[in-house]
Protein backbone atom coordinates (compact mmCIF):
# COMPACT_ATOMS: atom_id res chain seq x y z
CA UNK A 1 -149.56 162.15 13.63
CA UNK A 2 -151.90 162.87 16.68
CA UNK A 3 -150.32 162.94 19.56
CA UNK A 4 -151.73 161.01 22.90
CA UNK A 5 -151.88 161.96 26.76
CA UNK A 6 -150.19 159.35 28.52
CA UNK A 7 -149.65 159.37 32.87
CA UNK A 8 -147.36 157.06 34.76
CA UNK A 9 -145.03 157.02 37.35
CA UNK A 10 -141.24 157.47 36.64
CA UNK A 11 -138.86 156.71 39.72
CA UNK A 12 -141.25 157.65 41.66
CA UNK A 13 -142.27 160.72 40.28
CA UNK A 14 -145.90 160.76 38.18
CA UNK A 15 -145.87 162.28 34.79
CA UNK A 16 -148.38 163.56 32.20
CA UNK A 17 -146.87 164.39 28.68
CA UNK A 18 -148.23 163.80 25.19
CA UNK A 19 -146.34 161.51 23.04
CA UNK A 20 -147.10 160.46 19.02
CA UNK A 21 -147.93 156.46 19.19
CA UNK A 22 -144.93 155.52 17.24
CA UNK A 23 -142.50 156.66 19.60
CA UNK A 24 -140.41 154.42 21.98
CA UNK A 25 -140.17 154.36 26.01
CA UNK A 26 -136.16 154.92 25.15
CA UNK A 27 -137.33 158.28 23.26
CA UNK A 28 -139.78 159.56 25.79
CA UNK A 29 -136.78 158.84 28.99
CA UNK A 30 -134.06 160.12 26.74
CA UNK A 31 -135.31 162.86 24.46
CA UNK A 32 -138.38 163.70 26.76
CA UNK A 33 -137.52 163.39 30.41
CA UNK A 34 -133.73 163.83 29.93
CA UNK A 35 -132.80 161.00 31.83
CA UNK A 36 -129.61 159.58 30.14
CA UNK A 37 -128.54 156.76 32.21
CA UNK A 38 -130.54 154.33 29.80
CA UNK A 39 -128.76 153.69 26.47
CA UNK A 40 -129.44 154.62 23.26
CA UNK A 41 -127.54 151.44 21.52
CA UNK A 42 -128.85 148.78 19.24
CA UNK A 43 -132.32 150.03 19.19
CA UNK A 44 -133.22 146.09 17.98
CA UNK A 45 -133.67 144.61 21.75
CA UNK A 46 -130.76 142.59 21.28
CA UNK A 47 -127.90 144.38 24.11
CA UNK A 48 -129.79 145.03 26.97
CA UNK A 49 -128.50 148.83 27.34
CA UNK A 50 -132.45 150.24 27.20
CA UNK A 51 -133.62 148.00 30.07
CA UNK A 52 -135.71 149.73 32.72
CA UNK A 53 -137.97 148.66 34.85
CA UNK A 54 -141.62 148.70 33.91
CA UNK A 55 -144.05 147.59 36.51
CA UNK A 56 -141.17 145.69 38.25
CA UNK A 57 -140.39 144.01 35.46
CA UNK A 58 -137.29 144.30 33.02
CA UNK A 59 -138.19 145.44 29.52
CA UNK A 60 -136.07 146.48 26.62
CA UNK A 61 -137.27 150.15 26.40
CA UNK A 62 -136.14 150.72 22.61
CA UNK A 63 -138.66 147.73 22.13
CA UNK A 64 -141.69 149.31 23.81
CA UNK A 65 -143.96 152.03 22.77
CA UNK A 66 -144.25 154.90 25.00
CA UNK A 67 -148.25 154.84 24.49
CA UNK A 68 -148.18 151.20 26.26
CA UNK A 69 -146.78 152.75 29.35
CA UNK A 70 -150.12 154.67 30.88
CA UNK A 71 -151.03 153.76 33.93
CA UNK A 72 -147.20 152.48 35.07
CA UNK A 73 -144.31 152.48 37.02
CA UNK A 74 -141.09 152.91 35.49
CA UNK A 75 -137.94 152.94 37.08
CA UNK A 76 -134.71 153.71 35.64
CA UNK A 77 -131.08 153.24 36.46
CA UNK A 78 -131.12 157.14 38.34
CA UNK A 79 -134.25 155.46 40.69
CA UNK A 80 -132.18 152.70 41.55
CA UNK A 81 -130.27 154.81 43.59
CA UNK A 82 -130.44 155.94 47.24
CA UNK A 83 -129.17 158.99 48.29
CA UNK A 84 -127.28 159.55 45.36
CA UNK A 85 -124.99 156.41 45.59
CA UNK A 86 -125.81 153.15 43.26
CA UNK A 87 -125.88 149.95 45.92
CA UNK A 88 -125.87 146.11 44.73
């Protein structure tokens, strides 16, 4: 499967990788970018584990595609914290 160039931002942090168009946001910030504070659970949408935040809004990432990210801002559960500490 050809693989496509896709840039966005990442807690704060832009990114350019290339990613096949059936993989899922939860694959690329698992597998790709090693970031493991979003779950791996259900993979069906229906626990809420996956949820990041893409263009400020929450999305089930085992529900999106990685290719539909380009051009945005994703933040995670490690961006959510400031100076290392996790604040309500």
């Amino acid at each position: 499967m050809e693989k496509k160039k896709i840039i966005f931002k990442i807690n704060g942090v832009e990114k350019t990788v290339e990613v096949e168009p059936n993989k899922t946001l939860l694959w690329l910030i698992r597998e790709v970018l090693k970031l493991k504070g979003t779950k791996k659970a259900c993979e069906r949408g229906d626990c809420g584990l996956c949820t990041v935040l893409l263009n400020g809004e929450p999305v089930k990432s085992c529900l999106v595609l990685a290719v539909e990210v380009d051009g945005s801002e994703i933040v995670t559960v490690e961006g959510l914290s400031r100076d290392g500490e996790l604040t309500p």
